[in-house]
Each structure stands twice: as C-alpha cells, then as structure tokens.
Protein backbone atom coordinates (compact mmCIF):
# COMPACT_ATOMS: atom_id res chain seq x y z
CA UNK A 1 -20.16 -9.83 -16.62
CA UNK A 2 -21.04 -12.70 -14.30
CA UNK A 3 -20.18 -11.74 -11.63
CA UNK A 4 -21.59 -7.67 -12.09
CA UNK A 5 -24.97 -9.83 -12.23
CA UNK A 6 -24.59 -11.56 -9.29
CA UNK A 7 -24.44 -8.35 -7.34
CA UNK A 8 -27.17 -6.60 -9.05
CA UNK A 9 -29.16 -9.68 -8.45
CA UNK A 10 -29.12 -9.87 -5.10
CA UNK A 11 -29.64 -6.04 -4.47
CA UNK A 12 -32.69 -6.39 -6.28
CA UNK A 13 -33.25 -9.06 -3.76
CA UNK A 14 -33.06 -6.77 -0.72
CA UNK A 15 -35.42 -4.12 -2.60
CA UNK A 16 -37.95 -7.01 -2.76
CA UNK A 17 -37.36 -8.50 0.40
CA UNK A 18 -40.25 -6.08 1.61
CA UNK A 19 -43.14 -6.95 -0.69
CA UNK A 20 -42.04 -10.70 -0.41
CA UNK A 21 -45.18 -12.42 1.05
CA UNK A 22 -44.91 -14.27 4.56
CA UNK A 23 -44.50 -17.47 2.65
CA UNK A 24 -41.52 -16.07 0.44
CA UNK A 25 -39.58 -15.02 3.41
CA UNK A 26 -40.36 -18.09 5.14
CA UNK A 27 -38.60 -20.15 2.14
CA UNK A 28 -35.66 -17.21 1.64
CA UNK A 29 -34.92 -17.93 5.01
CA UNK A 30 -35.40 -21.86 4.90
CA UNK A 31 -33.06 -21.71 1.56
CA UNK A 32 -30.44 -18.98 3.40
CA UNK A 33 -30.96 -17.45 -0.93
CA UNK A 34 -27.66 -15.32 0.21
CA UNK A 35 -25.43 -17.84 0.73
CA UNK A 36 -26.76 -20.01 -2.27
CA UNK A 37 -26.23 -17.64 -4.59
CA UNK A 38 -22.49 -16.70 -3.33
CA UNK A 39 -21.51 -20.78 -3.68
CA UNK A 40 -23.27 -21.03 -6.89
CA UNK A 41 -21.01 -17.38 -7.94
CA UNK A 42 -18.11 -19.59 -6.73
CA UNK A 43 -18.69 -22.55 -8.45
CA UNK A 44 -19.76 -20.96 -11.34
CA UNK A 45 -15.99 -18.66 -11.38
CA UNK A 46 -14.64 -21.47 -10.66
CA UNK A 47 -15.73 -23.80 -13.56
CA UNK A 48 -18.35 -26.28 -11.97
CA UNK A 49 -20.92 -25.65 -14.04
CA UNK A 50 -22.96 -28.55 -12.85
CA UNK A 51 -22.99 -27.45 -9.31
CA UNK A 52 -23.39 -23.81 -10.39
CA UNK A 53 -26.78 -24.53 -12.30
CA UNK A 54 -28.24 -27.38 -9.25
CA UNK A 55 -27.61 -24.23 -7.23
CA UNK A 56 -29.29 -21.61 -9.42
CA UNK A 57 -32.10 -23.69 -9.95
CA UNK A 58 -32.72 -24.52 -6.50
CA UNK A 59 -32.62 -20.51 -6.03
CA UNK A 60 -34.88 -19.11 -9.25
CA UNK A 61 -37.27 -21.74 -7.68
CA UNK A 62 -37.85 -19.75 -4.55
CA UNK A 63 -36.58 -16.08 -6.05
CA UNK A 64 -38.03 -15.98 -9.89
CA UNK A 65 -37.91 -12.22 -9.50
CA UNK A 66 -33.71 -12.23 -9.40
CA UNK A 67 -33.05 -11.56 -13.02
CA UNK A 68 -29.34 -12.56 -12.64
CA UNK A 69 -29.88 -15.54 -11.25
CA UNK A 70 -32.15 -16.49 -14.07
CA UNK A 71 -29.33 -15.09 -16.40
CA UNK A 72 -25.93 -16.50 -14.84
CA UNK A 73 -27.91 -19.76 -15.10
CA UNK A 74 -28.25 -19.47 -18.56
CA UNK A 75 -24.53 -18.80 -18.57
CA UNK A 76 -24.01 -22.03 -16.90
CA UNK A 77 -26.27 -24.07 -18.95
CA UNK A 78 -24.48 -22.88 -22.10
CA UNK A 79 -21.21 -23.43 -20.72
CA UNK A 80 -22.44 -27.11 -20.48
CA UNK A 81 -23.95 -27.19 -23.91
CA UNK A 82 -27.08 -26.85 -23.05
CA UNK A 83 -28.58 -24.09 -25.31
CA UNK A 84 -31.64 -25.17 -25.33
CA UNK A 85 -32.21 -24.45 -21.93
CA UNK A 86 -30.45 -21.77 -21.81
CA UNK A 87 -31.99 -19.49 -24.44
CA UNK A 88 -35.28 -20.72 -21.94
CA UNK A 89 -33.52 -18.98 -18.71
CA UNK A 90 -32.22 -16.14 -21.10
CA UNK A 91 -35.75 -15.47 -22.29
CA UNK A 92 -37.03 -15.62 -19.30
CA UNK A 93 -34.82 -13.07 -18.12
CA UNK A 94 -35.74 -10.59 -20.85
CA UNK A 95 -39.29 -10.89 -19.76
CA UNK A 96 -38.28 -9.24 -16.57
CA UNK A 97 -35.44 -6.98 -18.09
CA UNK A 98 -36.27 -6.63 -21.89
CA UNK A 99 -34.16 -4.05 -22.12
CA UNK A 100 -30.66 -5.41 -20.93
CA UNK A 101 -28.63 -5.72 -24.16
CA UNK A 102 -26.09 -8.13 -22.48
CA UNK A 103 -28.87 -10.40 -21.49
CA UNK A 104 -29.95 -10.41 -25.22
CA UNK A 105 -26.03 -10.49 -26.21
CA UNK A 106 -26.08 -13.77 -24.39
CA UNK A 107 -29.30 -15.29 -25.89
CA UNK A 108 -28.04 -14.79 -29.40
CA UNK A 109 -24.55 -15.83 -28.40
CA UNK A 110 -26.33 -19.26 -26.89
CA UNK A 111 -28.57 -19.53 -30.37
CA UNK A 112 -25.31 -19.02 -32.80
CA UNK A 113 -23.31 -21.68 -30.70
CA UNK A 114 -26.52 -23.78 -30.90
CA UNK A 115 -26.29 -23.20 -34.65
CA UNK A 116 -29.07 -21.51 -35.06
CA UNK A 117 -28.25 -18.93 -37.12
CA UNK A 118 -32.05 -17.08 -37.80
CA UNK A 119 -32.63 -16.85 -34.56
CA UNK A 120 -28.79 -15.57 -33.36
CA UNK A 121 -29.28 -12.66 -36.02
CA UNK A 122 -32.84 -11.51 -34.77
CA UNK A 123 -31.06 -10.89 -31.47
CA UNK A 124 -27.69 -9.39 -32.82
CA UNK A 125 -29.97 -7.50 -35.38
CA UNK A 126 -31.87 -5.83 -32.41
CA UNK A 127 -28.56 -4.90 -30.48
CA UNK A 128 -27.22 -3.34 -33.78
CA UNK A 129 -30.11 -1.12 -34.67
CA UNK A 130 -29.96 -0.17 -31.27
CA UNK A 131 -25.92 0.36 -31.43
CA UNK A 132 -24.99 0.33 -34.92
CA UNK A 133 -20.97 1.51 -33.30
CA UNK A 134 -20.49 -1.90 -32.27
CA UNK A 135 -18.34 -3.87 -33.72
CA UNK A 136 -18.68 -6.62 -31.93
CA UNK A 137 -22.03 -6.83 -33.08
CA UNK A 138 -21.95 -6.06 -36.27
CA UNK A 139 -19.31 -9.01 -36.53
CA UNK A 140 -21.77 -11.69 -35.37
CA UNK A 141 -24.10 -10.23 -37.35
CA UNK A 142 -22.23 -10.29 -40.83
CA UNK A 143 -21.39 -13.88 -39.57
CA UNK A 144 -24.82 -15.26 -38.71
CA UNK A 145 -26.21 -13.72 -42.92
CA UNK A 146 -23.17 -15.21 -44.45
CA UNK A 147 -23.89 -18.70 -42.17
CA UNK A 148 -27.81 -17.79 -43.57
CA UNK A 149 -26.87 -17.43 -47.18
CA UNK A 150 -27.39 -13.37 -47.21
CA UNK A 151 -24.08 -12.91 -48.23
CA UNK A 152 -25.09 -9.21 -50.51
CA UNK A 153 -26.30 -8.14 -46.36
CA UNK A 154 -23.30 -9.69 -44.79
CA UNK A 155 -20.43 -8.10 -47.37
CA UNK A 156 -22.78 -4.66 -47.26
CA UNK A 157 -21.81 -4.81 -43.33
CA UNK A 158 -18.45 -5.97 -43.16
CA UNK A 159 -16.85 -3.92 -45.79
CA UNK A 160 -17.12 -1.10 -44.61
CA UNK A 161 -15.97 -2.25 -40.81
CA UNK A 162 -13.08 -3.70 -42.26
CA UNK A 163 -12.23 -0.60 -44.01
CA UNK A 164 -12.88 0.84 -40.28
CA UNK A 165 -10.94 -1.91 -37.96
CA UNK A 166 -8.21 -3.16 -40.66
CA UNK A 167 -6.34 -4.98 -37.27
CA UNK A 168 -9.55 -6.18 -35.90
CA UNK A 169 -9.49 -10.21 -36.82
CA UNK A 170 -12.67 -10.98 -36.32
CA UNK A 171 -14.21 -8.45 -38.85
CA UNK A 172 -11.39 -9.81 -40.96
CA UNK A 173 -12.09 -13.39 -40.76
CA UNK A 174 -16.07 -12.64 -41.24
CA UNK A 175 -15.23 -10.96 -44.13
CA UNK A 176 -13.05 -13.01 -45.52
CA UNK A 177 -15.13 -15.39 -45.37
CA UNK A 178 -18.54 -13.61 -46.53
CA UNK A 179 -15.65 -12.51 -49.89
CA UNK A 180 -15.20 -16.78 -49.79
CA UNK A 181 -19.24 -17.27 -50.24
CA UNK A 182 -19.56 -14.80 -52.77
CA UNK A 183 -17.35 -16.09 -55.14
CA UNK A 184 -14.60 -13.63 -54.71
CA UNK A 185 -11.88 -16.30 -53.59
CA UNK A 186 -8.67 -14.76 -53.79
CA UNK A 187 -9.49 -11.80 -51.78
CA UNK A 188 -11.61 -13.68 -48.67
CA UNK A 189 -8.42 -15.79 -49.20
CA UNK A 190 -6.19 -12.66 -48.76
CA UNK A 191 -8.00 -11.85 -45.20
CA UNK A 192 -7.85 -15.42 -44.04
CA UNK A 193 -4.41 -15.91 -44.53
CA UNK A 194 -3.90 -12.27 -42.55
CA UNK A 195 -6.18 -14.05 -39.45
CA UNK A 196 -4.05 -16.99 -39.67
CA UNK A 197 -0.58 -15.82 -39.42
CA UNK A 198 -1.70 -13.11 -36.99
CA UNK A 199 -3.87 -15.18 -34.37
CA UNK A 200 -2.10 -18.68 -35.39
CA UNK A 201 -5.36 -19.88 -35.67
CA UNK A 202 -5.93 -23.59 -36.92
CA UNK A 203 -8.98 -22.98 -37.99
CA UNK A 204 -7.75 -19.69 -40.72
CA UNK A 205 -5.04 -22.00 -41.69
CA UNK A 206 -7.05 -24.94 -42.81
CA UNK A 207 -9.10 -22.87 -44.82
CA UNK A 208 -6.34 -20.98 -46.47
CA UNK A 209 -4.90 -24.48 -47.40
CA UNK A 210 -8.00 -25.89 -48.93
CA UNK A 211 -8.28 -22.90 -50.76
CA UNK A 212 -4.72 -22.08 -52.18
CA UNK A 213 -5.28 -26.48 -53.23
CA UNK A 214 -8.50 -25.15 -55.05
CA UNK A 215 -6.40 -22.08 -57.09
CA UNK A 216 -3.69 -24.89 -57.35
CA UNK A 217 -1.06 -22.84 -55.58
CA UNK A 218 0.40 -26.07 -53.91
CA UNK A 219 3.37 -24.65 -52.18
CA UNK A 220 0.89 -22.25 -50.14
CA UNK A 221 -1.29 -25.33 -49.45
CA UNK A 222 1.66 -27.28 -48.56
CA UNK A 223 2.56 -24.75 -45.88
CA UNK A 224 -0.47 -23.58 -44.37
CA UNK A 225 -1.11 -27.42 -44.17
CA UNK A 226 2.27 -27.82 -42.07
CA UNK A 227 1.27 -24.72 -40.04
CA UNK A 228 -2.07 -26.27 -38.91
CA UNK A 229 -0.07 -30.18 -37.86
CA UNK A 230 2.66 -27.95 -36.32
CA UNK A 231 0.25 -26.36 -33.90
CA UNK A 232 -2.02 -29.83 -33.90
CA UNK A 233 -0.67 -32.78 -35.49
CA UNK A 234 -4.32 -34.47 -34.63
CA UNK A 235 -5.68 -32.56 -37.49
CA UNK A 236 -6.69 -34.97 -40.15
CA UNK A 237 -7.55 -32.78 -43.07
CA UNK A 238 -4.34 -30.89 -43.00
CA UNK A 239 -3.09 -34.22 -43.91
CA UNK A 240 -5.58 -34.98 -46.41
CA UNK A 241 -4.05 -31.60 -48.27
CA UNK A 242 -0.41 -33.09 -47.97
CA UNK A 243 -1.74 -36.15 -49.86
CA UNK A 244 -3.22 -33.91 -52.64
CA UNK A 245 -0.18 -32.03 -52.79
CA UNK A 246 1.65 -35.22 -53.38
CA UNK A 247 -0.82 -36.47 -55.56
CA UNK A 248 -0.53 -33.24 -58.06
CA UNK A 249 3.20 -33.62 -57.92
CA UNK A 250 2.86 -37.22 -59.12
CA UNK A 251 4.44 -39.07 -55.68
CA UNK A 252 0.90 -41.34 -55.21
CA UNK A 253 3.02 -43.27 -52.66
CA UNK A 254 3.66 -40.38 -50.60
CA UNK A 255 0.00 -38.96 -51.01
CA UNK A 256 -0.74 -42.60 -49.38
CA UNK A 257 1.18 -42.15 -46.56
CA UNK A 258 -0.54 -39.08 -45.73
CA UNK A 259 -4.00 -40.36 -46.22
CA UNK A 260 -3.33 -43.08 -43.96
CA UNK A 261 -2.25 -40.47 -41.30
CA UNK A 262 -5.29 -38.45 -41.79
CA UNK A 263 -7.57 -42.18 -41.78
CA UNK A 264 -5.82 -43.39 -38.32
CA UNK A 265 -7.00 -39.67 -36.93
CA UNK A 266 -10.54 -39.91 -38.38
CA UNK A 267 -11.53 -43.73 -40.16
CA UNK A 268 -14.70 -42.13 -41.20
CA UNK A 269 -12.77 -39.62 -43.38
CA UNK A 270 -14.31 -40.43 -46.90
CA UNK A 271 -11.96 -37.89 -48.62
CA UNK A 272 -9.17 -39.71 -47.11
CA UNK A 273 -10.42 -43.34 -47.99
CA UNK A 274 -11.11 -42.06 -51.44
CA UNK A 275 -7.87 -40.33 -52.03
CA UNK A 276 -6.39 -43.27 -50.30
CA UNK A 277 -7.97 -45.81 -52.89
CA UNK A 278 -6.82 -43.18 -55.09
CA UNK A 279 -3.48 -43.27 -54.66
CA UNK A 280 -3.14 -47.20 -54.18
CA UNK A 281 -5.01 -47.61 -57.95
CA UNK A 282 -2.13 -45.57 -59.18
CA UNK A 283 0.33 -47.71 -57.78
CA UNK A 284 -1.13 -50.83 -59.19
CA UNK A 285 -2.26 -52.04 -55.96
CA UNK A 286 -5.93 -52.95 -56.85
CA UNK A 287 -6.38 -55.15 -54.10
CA UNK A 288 -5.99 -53.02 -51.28
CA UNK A 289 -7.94 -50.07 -53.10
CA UNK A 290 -10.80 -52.14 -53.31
CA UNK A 291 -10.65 -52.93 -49.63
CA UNK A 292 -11.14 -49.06 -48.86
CA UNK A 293 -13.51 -48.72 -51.43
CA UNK A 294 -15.73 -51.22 -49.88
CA UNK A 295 -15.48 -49.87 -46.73
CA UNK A 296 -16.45 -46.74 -47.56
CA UNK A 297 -19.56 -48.16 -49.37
CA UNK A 298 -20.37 -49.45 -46.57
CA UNK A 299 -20.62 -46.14 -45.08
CA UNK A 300 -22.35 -44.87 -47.65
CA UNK A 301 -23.78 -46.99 -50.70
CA UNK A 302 -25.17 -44.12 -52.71
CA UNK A 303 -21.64 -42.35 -52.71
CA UNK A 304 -21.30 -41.62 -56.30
CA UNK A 305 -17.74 -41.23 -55.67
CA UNK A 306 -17.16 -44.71 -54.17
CA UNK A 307 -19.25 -46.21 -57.25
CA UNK A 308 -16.86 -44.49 -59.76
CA UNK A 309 -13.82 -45.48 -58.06
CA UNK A 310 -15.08 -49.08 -57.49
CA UNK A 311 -15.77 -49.39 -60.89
CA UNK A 312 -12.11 -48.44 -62.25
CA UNK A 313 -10.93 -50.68 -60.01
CA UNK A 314 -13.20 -53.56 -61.43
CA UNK A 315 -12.70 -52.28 -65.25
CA UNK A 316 -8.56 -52.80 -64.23
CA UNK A 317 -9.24 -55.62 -62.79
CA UNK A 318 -11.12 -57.27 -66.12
CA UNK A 319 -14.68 -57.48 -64.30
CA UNK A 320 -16.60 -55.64 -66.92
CA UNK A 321 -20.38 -56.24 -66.39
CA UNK A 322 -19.52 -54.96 -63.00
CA UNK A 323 -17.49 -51.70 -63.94
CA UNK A 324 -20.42 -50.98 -66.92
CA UNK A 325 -22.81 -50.96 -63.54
CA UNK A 326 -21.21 -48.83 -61.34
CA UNK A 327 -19.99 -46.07 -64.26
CA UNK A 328 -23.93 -46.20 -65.08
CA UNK A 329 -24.99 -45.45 -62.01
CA UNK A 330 -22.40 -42.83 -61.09
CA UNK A 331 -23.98 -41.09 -64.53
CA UNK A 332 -27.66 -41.31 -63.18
CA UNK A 333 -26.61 -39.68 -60.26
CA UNK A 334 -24.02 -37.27 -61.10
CA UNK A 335 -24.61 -36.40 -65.07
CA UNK A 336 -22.56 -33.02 -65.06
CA UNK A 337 -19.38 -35.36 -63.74
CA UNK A 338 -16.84 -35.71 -66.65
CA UNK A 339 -14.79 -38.75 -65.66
CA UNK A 340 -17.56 -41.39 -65.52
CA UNK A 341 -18.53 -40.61 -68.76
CA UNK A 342 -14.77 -40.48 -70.27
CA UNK A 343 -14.79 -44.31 -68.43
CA UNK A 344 -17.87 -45.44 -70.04
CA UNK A 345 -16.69 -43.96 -73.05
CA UNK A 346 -13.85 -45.99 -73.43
CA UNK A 347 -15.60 -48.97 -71.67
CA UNK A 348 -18.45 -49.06 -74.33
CA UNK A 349 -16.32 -49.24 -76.99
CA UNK A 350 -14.33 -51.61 -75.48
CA UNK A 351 -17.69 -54.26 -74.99
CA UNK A 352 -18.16 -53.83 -79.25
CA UNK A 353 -21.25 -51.37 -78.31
CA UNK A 354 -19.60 -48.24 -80.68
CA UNK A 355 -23.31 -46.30 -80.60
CA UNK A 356 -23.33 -46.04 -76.95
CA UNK A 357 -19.34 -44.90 -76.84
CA UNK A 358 -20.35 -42.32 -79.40
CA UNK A 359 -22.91 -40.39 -77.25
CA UNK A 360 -20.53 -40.75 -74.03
CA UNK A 361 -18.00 -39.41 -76.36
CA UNK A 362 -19.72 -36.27 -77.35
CA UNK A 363 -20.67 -36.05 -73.91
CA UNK A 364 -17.48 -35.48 -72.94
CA UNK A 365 -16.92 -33.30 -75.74
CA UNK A 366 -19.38 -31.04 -74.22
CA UNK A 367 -18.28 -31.39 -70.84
CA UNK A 368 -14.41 -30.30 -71.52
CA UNK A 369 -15.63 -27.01 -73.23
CA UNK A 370 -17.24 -26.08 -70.20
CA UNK A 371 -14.68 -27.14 -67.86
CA UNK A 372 -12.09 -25.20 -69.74
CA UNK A 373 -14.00 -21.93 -70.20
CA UNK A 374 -14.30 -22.49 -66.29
CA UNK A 375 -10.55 -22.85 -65.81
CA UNK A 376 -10.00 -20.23 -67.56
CA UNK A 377 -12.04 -18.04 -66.31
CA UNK A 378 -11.62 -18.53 -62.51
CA UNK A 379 -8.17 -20.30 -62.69
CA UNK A 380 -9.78 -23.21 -59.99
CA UNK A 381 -9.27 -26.78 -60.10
CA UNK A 382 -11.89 -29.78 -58.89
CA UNK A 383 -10.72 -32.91 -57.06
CA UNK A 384 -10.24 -35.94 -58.79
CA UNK A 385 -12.36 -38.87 -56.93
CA UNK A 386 -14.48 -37.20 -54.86
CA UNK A 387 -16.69 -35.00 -56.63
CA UNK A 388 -20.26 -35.94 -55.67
C-alpha cells in the first residue's frame, strides 16, 4: 500500500508541476522533491521510521498538494507510536482525497491502536456502509462496539460473519469475545480456544485460561496456561493461573512457587502478591505474608483486598484492634464481599461484642443465598483474595 502511494504521489506531482508558481519550482528544485521522496520510500521499506518521517516532513513542507506523502507519513508516525500525529497527517490527507477508503482505513487503524475506540468506529463505520462485503471491516468494527460497550451492535455484526467466514480468526476472536462481554461465556470461550490452537496465539490462550479458572475447569486452565509459558515463558499471568490451579488443588506451596515466578516477571503484579500472601498464610508463614502485604499497600492503600488480607494476618497473629480495623474498612468499601464479613463475624464474637457478630452473621446468611443461586445458575467461581 505504501509504496502504490508513493507512485501516485509523485505523478500527481508532475501533473502539478505546471501550475506550481515560480517560487514552488524554485524550492522543488532547491529540495530535488524526487529524490527525497525515493530515500524517504527507502527508509520507510526499510524500517527507519525516524528518517522516513524527517524526510516526509521536509517534503509536505514544500509539496502540501502530494497526498501520499502526507499519508505514508502518517504511516510512519504510527509505526513510531505516534497517533496523534498521525491521525493529523491522515486527516489532512482526506481533506485533499476524502474519498480514498485506505486513507480512512489508516486513520481509524491509527485511532483503534491509539485506543480510541469512538473515533476508530466512526471511520470503520463509514468504510462499512460504504462496503458492507468487507470483512475486514466489519471485524474492526464489531471490535471497536464490543471495546465501546455496544455489545447487542457488535454480536448483531459478527454473528452472522462468523456464520459466513467459520475459518476466518479474526471474526472468530471478535466474536468470541463480543459472546465473552455479553455474558455468554462458554461459547465466546468455545471461539477463543479455536483462535488459540489455530494461530498459537498467546494472547487467545491467556484468555481461554482465565476463563476455563472462572468455570473451574482447572485441567483446561492448567494447559492453556502451559501453552502460553511454552511459547513465552516471560508471561507472568500464565503463572499466576498455575498458582490458582495449585491453590484449588490444595498444594499452597506450589501455588507459591508460581506466584513468585509470575512476581520476579512483573513486582507490580497485585494478583500475584496477593495470591502470594495467600498462599504463605496457608502455610503458617505469617511473617513473610505480611511483608507482601505491606508492599502491596504501599502500592495501593485503598486496596480493599490488601486490607482484608492484612487483617487475617493480624487476627492470626493475636493483634485484634488492628484486624477489627482493617475487616471494617474492607466492609465500608466492599459491602457485597462475603469473606470480610464471615471474619468480622467470628472476630466480634470473639472481642465479647455478640450484637455486632449477630448482624455480620445474618449478613452472611444473606450473602451465601445469593452466591449459591449464582453458582448454580452460571456454574462460575470468584477468586479468593482479590475481589475488590
């Protein structure tokens, strides 16, 4: 596509050349525009994407009216990250040529890698009403309402391409994911597993093991966990799922283990440091599970999960006052959050105050109906520590 620009860009060049004033052709010929824009071509081809856009600049400067110069710049500024400026050449562009769809392609590709999904789906939007047939399209499209929260638009799309393109990955993975957002688990599951042990992508496989942990199916999460470290063992939350795994098999000193891998990867991991702390409280070792609570506190003091694990650690460890504080303030913040309350259950009864366990007892009451109509009903479990 590059490279098609270039040449149309410097036709349109010659076609000017005429009308250029005495001035223009003076600085064409001061610049040699030819020969710039070959070397930035080159450059650009050839990966130098900071000598490609000094060069593009230097020519858009002196030939505005080049529409692929103005475009393969924005190229090169995206390549570098740079989407602002990039959506700025792209639009610019557009003004000249609003009718090139792969100059628009590009400005919503450079606003969905930017992360701005609104503004991404305006431009795919366009291009699909224009050529509802493409895939492509349609793809990012379905992607950018399910990134947007229009997931009713998104699986209204994709179904129907998927139905269409049953090999085509991309659809499948969008789907799959818009199934994901709309609550319908197992089957967005079904699609990402098909993109991961199709493309072998890291990515699909992650998911797929976070989500077979979620439906507790822990030999699927165990494998798709050991497919993502096979292919990158720099992965920390493929680790983090071994340590669950371990965890819901009762080995706490092999969930460790992997926590720590996952922590030496990534330090400011809180999942890890709470699992971690996890783990360690199990095994009796109090000291050292305070010493990761703390440091992830001081990450993050309002982290309600942090609080309630602190404060086991402190009602094990005989300090009270202390554990009262923390369970009190998880509550505050978290009041739909079982586990604090079964703690200051147990705790308030345990400091002779028998009205306050009461009430934390039928709170809990209340709270284990729900949880098990919810079980049974979606067959999903929640983490332990770090609910927030």
């Amino acid at each position: 596509m590059q490279a098609k620009r270039g040449k149309i860009g410097w036709q349109l060049a010659v076609l000017l050349a005429g009308v250029l004033s005495s001035a223009g052709l003076a600085r064409a010929q001061e610049t040699d525009p030819k020969q710039l824009f070959q070397e930035a071509d080159r450059a650009q081809q050839s990966g130098d994407y900071n000598t490609a856009v000094k060069d593009y600049e230097q020519l858009v400067r002196v030939h505005p009216e080049i529409v692929s110069a103005q475009a393969n710049l924005g190229v090169a500024l995206a390549a570098l990250g740079r989407y602002d400026e990039a959506i700025r050449q792209y639009e610019i562009a557009l003004a000249e040529a609003p009718d090139d769809p792969a100059l628009r392609l590009d400005l919503g590709l450079a606003y969905y890698k930017k992360g701005d999904f609104a503004g991404a789906a305006a431009q795919f939007a366009a291009l699909h009403k224009a050529k509802p047939s493409d895939v492509r399209i349609a793809t990012l499209l379905g992607n950018c309402e399910v990134q947007l929260g229009l997931v009713g638009e998104a699986l209204a799309l994709l179904e129907p391409l998927g139905k269409a393109n049953p090999d085509n990955l991309d659809v499948e993975w969008a789907l799959g994911t818009a199934l994901i957002r709309a609550g319908q688990t197992r089957a967005g599951l079904e699609r990402v597993q098909k993109v991961a042990d199709r493309s072998h992508s890291i990515e699909a496989y992650q998911l797929a093991a976070d989500l077979y942990l979620g439906l507790t199916y822990f030999d699927q999460a165990r494998a798709d966990a050991e497919a993502v470290i096979k292919l990158n063992p720099q992965v920390p939350k493929a680790y983090v799922v071994l340590g669950l795994v371990d965890d819901y098999a009762g080995d706490p000193k092999g969930a460790a283990e992997e926590y720590q891998k996952a922590l030496q990867l990534d330090p400011k991991d809180t999942q890890a440091r709470l699992q971690l702390a996890n783990a360690l409280f199990i095994l009796r070792k109090l000291d050292a599970a305070r010493q990761q609570i703390e440091q992830l506190l001081a990450q993050d003091p309002k982290s309600s999960a942090g609080l309630y694990e602190r404060g086991r650690i402190e009602n094990a460890q005989g300090q009270l006052p202390a554990a009262l504080k923390d369970f009190q303030a998880v509550e505050q913040s978290d009041p739909q959050w079982l586990l604090p309350h079964v703690d200051l259950a147990a705790l308030y009864f345990r400091l002779n105050q028998p009205s306050e366990g009461a009430r934390e007892k039928k709170i809990v009451d209340h709270l284990r109906t729900q949880e098990r109509k919810r079980r049974d009903q979606n067959h999903v479990i929640s983490p332990q520590i770090h609910s927030q």
